[in-house]
C-alpha atoms as a PDB file:
ATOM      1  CA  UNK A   1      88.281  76.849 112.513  1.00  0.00           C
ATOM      2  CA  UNK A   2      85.891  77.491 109.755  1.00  0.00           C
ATOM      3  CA  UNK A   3      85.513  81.052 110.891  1.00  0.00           C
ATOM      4  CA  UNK A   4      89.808  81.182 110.768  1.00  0.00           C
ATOM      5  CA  UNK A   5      89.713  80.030 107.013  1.00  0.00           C
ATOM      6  CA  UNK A   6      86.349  82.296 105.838  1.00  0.00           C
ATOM      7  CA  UNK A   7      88.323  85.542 107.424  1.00  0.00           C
ATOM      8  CA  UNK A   8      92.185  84.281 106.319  1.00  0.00           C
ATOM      9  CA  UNK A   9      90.622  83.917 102.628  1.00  0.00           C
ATOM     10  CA  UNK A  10      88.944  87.349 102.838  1.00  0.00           C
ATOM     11  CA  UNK A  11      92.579  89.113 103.928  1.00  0.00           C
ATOM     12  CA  UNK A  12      94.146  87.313 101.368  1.00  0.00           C
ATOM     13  CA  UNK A  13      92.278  88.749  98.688  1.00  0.00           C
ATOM     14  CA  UNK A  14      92.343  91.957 100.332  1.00  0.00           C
ATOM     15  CA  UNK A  15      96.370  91.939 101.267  1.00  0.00           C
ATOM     16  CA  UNK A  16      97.410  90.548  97.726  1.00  0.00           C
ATOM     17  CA  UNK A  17      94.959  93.201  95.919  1.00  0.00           C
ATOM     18  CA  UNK A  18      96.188  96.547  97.860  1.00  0.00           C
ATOM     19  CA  UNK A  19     100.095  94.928  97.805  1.00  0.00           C
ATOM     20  CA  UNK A  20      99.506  94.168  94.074  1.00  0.00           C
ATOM     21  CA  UNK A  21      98.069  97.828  93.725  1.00  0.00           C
ATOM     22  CA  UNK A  22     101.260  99.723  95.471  1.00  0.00           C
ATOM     23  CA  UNK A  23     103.768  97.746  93.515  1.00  0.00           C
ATOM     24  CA  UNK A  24     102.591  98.411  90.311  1.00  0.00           C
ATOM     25  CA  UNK A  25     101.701 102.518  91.128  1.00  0.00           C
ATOM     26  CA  UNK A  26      98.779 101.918  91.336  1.00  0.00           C
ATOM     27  CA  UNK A  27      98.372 103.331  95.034  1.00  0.00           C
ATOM     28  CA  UNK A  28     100.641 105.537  97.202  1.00  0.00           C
ATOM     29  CA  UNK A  29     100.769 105.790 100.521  1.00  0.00           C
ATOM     30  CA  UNK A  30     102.143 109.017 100.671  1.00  0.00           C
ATOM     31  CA  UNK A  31      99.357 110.631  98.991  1.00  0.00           C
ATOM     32  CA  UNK A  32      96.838 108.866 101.134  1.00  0.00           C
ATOM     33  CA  UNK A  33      98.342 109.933 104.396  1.00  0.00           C
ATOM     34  CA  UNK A  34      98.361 113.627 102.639  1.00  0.00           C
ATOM     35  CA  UNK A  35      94.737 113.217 101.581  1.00  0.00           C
ATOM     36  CA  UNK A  36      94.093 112.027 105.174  1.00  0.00           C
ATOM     37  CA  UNK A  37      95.227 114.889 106.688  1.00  0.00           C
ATOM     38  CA  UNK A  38      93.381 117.301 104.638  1.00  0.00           C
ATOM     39  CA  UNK A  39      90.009 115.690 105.613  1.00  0.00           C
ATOM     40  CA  UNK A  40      88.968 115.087 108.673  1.00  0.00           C
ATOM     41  CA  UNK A  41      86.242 113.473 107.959  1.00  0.00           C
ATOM     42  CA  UNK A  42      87.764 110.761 105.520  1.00  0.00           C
ATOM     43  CA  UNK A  43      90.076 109.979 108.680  1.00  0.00           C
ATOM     44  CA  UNK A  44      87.172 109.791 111.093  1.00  0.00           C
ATOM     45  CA  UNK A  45      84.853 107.654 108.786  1.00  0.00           C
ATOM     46  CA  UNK A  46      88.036 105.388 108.000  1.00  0.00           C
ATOM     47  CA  UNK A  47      88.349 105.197 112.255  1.00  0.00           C
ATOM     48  CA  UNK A  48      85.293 103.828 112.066  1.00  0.00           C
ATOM     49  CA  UNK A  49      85.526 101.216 110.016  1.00  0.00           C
ATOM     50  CA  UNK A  50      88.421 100.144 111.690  1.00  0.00           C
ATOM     51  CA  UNK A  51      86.835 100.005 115.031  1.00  0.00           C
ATOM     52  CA  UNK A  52      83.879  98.103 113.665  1.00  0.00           C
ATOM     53  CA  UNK A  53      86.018  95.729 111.740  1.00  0.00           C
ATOM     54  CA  UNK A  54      87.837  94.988 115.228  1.00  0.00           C
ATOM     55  CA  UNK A  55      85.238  94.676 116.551  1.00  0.00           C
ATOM     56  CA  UNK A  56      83.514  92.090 114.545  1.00  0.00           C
ATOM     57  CA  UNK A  57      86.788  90.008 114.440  1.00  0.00           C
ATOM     58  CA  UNK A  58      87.128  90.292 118.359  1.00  0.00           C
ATOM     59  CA  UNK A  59      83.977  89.492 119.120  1.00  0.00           C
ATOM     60  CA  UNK A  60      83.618  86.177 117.164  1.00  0.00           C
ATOM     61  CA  UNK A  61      87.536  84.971 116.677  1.00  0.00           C
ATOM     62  CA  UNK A  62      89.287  86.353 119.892  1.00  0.00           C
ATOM     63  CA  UNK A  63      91.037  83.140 120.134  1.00  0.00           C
ATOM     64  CA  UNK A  64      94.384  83.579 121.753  1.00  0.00           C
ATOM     65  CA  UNK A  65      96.234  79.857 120.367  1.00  0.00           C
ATOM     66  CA  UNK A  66      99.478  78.784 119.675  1.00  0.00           C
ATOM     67  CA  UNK A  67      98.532  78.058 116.508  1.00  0.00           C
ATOM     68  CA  UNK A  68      97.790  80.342 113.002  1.00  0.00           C
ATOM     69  CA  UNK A  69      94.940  81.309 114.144  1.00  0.00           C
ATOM     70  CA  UNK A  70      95.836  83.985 116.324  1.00  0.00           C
ATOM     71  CA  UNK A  71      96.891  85.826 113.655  1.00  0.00           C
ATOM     72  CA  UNK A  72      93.471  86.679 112.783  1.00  0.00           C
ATOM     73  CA  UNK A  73      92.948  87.809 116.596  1.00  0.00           C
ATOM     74  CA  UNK A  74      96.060  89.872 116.407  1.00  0.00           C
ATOM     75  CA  UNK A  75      94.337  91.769 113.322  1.00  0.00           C
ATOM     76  CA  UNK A  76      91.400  91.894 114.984  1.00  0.00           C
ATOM     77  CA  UNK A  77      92.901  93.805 117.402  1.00  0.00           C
ATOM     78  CA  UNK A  78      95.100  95.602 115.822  1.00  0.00           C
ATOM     79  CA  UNK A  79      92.034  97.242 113.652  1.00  0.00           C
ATOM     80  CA  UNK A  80      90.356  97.905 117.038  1.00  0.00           C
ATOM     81  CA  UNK A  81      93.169  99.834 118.166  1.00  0.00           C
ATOM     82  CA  UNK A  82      94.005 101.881 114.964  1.00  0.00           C
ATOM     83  CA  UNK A  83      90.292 102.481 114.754  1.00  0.00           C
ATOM     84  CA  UNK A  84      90.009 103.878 118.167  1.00  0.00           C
ATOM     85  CA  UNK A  85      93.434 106.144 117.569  1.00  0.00           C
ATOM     86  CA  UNK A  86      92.354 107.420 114.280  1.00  0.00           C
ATOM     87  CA  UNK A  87      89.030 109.099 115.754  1.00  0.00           C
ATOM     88  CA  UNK A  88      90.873 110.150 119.757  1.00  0.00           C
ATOM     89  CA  UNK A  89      94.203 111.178 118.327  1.00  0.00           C
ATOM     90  CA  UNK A  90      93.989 111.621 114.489  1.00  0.00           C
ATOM     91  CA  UNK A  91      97.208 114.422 114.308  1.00  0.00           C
ATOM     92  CA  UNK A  92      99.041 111.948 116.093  1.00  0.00           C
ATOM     93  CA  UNK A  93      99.054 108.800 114.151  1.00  0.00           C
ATOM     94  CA  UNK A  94      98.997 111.200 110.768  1.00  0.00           C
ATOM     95  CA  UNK A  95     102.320 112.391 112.251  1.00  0.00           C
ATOM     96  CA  UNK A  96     103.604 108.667 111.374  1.00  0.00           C
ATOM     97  CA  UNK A  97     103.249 109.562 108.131  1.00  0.00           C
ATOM     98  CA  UNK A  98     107.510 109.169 107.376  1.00  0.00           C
ATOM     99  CA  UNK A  99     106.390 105.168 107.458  1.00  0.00           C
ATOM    100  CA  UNK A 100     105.067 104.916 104.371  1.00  0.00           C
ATOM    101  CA  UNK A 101     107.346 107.526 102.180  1.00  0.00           C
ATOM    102  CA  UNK A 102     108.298 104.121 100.166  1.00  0.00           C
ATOM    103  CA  UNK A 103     105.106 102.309  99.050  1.00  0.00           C
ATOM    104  CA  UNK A 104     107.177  99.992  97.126  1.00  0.00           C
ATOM    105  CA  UNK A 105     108.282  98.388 100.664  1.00  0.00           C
ATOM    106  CA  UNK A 106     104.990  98.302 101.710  1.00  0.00           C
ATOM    107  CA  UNK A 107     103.155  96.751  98.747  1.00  0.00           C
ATOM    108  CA  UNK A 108     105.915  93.677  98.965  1.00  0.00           C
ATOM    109  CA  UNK A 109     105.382  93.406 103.221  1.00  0.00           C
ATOM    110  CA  UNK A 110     101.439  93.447 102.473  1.00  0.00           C
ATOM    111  CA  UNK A 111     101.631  90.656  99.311  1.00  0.00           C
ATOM    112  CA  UNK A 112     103.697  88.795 101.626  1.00  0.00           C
ATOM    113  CA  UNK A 113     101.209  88.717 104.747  1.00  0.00           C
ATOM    114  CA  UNK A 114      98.831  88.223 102.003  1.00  0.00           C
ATOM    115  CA  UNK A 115     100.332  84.751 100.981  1.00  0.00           C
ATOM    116  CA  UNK A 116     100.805  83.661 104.602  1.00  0.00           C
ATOM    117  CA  UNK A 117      97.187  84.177 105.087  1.00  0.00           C
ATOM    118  CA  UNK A 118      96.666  82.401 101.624  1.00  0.00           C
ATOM    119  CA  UNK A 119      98.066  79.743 102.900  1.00  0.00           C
ATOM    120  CA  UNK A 120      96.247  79.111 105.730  1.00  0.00           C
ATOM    121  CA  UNK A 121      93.007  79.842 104.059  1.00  0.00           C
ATOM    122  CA  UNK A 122      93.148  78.381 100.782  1.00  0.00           C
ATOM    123  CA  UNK A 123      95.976  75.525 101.176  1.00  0.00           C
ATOM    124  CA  UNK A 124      95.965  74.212 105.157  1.00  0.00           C
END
């Protein structure tokens, strides 16, 4: 469980900071996914970070609960995944670039996951 709180702190300081960053203009997501696709090693370098990130959170939290926890598993996993995608099959997840045309949208969904994992980092 003290592995569940270290990692749910560290997203919510990560979450809150790049939702902050979008809302206020900061960031947008459009020009990232352009930037992306104009180099491909930016995308392949960002792949793997994401796989070892996965990695790392699947190898020492891949606790499947019925509790908060999971959470942390399902990002885990869901880094692995992206990771692997970005370096196999870059054109195709750039091509999901219509998903983040409003960064405004995405900067309050990522605050919010920020505060749930807030919550269960810095309050439970």
């Amino acid at each position: 469980m003290e592995l569940s709180t270290l990692v749910a702190k560290i997203m919510t300081i990560v979450y809150i900071s790049a939702g902050v960053s979008a809302l206020s203009g900061k960031v947008d997501f459009k020009k990232f996914v352009e930037e992306f696709e104009k180099s491909p090693a930016l995308t392949y370098i960002t792949g793997l970070f994401g796989i070892i990130i996965g990695m790392l959170l699947i190898e020492h939290h891949n606790f499947w609960v019925k509790d908060w926890t999971v959470l942390v598993t399902i990002i885990g996993w869901a880094a692995l995944i992206k990771g692997i995608l970005l370096i196999v099959f870059p054109s195709a997840i750039l091509s999901l670039r219509s998903i983040y045309k409003n960064t405004q949208t995405w900067g309050i969904f990522i605050v919010v996951i920020g505060l749930v994992f807030g919550y269960f980092g810095f309050i439970v």
